[in-house]
Protein backbone atom coordinates (compact mmCIF):
# COMPACT_ATOMS: atom_id res chain seq x y z
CA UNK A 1 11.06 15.96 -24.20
CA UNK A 2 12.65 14.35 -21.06
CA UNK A 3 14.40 16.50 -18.45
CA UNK A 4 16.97 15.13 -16.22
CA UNK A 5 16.11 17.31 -12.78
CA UNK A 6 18.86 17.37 -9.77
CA UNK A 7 20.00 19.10 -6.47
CA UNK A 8 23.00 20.67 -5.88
CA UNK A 9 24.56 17.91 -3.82
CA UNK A 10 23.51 15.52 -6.58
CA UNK A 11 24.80 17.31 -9.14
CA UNK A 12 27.25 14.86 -10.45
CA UNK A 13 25.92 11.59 -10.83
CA UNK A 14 22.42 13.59 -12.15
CA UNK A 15 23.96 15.25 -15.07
CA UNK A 16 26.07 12.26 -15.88
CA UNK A 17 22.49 10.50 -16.13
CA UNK A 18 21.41 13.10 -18.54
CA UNK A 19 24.21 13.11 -20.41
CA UNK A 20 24.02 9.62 -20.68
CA UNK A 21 20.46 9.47 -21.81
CA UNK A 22 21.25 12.71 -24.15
CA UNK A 23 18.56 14.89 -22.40
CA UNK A 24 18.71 18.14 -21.25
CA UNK A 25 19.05 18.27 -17.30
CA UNK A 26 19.54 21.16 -14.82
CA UNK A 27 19.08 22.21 -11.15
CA UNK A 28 16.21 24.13 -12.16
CA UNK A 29 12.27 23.08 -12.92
CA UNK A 30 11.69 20.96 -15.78
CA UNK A 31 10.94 23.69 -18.84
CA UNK A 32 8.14 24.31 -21.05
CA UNK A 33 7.84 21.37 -23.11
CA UNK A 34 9.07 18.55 -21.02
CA UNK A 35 6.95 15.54 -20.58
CA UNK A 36 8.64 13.56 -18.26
CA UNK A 37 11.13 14.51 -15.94
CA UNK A 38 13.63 12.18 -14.16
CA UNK A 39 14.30 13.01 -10.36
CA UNK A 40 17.54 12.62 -9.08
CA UNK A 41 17.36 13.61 -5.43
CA UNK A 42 15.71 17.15 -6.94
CA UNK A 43 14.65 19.67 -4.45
CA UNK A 44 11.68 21.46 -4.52
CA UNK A 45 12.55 25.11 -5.28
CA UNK A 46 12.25 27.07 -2.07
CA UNK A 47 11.63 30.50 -3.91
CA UNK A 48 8.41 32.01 -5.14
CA UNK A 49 7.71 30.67 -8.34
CA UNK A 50 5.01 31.54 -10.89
CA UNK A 51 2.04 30.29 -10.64
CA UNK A 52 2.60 28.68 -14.35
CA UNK A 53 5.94 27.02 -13.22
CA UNK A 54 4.32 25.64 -9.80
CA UNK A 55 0.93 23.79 -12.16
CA UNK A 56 4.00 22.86 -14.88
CA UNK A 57 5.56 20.58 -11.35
CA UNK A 58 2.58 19.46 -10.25
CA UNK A 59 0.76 18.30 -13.15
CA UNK A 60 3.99 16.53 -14.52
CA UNK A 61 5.30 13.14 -15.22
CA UNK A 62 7.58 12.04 -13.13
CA UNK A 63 10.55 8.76 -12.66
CA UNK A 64 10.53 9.74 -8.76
CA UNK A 65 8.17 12.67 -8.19
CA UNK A 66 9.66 15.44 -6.91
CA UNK A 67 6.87 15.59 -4.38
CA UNK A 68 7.74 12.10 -2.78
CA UNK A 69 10.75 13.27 -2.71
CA UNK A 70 10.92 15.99 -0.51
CA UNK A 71 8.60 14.14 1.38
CA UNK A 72 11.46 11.25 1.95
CA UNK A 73 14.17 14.12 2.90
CA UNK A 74 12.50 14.19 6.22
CA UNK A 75 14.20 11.53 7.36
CA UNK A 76 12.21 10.90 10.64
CA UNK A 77 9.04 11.62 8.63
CA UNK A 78 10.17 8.89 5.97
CA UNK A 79 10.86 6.18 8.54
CA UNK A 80 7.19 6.53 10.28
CA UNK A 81 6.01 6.19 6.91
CA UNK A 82 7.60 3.06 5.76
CA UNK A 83 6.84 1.59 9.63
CA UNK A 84 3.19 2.04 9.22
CA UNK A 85 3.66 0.40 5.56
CA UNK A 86 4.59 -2.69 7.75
CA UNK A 87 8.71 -2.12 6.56
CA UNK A 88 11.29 -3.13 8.99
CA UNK A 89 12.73 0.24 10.37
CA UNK A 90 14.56 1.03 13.72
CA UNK A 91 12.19 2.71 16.32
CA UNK A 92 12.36 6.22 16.62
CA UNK A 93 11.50 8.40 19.82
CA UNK A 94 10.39 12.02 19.89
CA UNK A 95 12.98 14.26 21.56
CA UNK A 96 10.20 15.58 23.86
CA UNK A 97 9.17 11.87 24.69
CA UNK A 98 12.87 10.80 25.44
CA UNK A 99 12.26 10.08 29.25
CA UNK A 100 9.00 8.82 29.44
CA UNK A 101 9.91 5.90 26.27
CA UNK A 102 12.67 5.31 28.43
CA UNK A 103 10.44 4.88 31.51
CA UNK A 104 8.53 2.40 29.46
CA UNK A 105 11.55 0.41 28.48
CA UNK A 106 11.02 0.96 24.68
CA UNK A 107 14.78 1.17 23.79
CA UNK A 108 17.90 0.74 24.86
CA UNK A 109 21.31 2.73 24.99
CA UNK A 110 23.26 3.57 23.13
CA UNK A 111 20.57 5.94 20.39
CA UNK A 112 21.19 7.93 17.63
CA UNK A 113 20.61 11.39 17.69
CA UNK A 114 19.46 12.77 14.78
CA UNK A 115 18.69 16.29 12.20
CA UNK A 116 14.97 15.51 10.04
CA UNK A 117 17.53 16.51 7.43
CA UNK A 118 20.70 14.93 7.04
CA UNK A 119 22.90 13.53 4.29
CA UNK A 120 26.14 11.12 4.87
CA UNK A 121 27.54 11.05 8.24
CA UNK A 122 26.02 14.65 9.25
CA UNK A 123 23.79 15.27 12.14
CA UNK A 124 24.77 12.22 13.68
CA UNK A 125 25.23 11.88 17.21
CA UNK A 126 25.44 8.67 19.23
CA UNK A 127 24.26 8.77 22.79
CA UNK A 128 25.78 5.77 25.57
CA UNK A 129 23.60 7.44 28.15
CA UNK A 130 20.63 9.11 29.63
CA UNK A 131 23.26 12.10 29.98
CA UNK A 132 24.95 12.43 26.88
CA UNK A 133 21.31 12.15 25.36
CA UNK A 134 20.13 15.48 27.15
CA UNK A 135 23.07 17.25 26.19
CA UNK A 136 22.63 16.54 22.76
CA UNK A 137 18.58 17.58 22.91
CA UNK A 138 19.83 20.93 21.30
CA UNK A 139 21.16 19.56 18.70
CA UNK A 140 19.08 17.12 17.21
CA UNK A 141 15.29 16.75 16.12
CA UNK A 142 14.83 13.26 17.41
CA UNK A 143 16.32 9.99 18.38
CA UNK A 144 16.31 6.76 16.52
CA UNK A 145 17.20 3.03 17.95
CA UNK A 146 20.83 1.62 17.57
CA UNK A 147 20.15 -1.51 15.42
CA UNK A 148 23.26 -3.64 16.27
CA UNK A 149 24.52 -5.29 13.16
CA UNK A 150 26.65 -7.69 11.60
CA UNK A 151 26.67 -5.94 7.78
CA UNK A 152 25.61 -2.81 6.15
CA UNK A 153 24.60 -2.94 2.72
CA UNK A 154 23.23 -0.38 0.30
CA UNK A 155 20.77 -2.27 -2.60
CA UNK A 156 19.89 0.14 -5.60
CA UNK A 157 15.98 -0.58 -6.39
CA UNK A 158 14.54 0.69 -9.47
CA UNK A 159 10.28 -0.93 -9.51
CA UNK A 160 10.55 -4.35 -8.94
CA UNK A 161 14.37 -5.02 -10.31
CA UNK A 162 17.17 -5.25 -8.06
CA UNK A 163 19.94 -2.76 -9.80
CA UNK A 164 22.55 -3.89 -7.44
CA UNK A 165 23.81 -4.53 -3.99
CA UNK A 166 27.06 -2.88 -2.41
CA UNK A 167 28.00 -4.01 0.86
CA UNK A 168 29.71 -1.20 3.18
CA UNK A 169 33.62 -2.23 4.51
CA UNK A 170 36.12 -0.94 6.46
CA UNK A 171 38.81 1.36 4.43
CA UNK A 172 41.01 2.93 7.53
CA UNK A 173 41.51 1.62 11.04
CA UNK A 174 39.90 4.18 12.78
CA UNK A 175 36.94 3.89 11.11
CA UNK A 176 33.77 4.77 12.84
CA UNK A 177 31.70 1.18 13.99
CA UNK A 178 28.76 3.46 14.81
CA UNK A 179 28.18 5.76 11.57
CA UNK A 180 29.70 3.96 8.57
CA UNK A 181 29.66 6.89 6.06
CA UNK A 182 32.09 7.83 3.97
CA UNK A 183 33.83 10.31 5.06
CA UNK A 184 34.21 8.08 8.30
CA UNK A 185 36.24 5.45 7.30
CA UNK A 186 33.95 3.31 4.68
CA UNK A 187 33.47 2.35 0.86
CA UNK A 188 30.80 0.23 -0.69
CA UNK A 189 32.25 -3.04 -2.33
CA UNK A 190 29.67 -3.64 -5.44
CA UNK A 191 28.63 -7.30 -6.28
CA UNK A 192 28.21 -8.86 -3.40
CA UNK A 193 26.19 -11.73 -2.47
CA UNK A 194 24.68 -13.21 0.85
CA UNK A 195 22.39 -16.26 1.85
CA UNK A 196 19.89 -14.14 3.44
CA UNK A 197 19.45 -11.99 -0.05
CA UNK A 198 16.23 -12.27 -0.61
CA UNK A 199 14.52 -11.46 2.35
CA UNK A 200 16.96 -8.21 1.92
CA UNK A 201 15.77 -7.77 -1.87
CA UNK A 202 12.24 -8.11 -0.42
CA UNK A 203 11.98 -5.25 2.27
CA UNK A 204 14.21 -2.91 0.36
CA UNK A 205 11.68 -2.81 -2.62
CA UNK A 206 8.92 -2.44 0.06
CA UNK A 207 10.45 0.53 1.59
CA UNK A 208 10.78 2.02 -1.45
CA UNK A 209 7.00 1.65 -2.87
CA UNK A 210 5.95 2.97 1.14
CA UNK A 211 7.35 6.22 0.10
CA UNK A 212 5.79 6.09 -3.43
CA UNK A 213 9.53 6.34 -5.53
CA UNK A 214 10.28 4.79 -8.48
CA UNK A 215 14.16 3.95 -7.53
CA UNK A 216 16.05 4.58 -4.44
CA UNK A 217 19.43 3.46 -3.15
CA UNK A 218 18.28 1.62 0.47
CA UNK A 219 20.64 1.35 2.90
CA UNK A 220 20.08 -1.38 5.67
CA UNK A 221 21.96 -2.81 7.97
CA UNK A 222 21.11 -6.82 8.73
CA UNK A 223 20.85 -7.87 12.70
CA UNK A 224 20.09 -11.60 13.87
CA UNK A 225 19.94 -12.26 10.12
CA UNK A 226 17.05 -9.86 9.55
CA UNK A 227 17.25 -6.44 7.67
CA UNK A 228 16.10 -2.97 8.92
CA UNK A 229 15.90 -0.32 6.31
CA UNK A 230 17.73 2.49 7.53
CA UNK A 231 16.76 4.70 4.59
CA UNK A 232 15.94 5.25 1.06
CA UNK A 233 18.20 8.13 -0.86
CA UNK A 234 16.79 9.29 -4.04
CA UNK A 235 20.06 10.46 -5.46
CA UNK A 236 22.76 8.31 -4.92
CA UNK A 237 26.26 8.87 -6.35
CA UNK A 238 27.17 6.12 -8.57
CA UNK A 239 30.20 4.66 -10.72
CA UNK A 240 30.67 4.07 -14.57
CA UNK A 241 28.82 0.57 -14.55
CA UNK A 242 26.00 1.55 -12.15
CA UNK A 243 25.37 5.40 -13.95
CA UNK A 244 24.60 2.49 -17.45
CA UNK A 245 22.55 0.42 -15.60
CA UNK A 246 20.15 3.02 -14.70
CA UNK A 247 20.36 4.83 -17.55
CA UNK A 248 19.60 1.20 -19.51
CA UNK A 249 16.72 1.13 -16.79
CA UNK A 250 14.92 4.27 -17.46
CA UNK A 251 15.20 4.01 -20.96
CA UNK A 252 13.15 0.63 -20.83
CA UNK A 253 10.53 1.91 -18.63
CA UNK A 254 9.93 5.18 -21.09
């Protein structure tokens, strides 16, 4: 039996997956009798469980183990792990260490402040100066380099198959150059092509096999005509043609 597992703030686009495959799917732990169970940016329960239900999650098969996952939610824990995997990330700088990488000329303003846990445009603060940077040490976990970019892109990787690539635009005026979310001012336009693809294509599905997930929807941004993965979701929401396409996808690999 497969078993369709999702967060709360994946909710939609996971149980449209299950419904698509015809599975049973829920916010909770895969149940007795499951045999495979398809992540879709699932949470590990933070609640005691029984000791039954915690050897049911660890011994089972996964599409995206739910282990990897929460291991990717750390965001600044995630993008050490796919730099030492030789991926092309943005450097990040331990809040504590702010002044002395700064000393040593290892970045330049403006930075991103940032939560270890963040989705969308949240926990995002940008920082022009030394002084805005201290103010926002309260509020953040750690600071990660501004990549200055031409083109943000989001490429949906599932193994070694390229699912699709969206390109983010501008929707409204006052859109936000800095964080290009959605609920500051930008879409993703699907089917979208570029000359530097490849080498795009290529480090995407590397950051995604650093963090040991099946699929992931990578979001880069390309600078100087190279990309720097900015980081991997493991639940993205997703339209009519894309919720077929990886529903077509898991079906083939199971």
């Amino acid at each position: 039996m497969k078993y369709v597992w999702y967060s709360n703030s994946t909710c939609v686009t996971g149980r449209k997956i299950g419904q698509i495959l015809g599975v049973n799917y829920g916010t909770r732990p895969p149940p007795i009798g499951a045999d495979l169970t398809i992540c879709w940016g699932a949470r590990y329960p933070k609640v005691r469980l029984k000791h039954s239900t915690k050897r049911r999650i660890e011994t089972m098969r996964y599409i995206n183990n739910i282990f990897k996952i929460e291991q990717n939610a750390d965001k600044y824990k995630a993008l050490n792990i796919m730099r030492h995997s030789g991926v092309r990330v943005p450097n990040t700088i331990p809040k504590h260490l702010l002044s002395e990488a700064e000393e040593n000329g290892l970045f330049q303003y403006p930075i991103i402040g940032r939560k270890f846990y963040h989705q969308q445009g949240n926990g995002f603060y940008l920082c022009n100066t030394h002084e805005e940077a201290l103010r926002a040490m309260n509020l953040v976990d750690y600071f990660v380099e501004y990549i200055p970019n031409e083109d943000e892109y989001r490429i949906q990787v599932f193994g070694d198959d390229i699912l699709r690539v969206s390109k983010k635009v501008q929707v409204q005026m006052d859109a936000d150059k800095y964080c290009r979310s959605n609920n500051k001012g930008w879409h993703y336009a699907h089917k979208v092509w570029r000359d530097n693809y490849q080498s795009m294509a290529d480090e995407a599905k590397k950051a995604v096999m650093s963090l040991g997930l099946d699929f992931g929807g990578v979001d880069l941004v390309v600078s100087n005509n190279q990309p720097f993965i900015i980081e991997v979701n493991s639940g993205c929401g997703l339209g009519e043609s894309g919720l077929i396409k990886f529903a077509d996808k898991i079906r083939s690999v199971t």
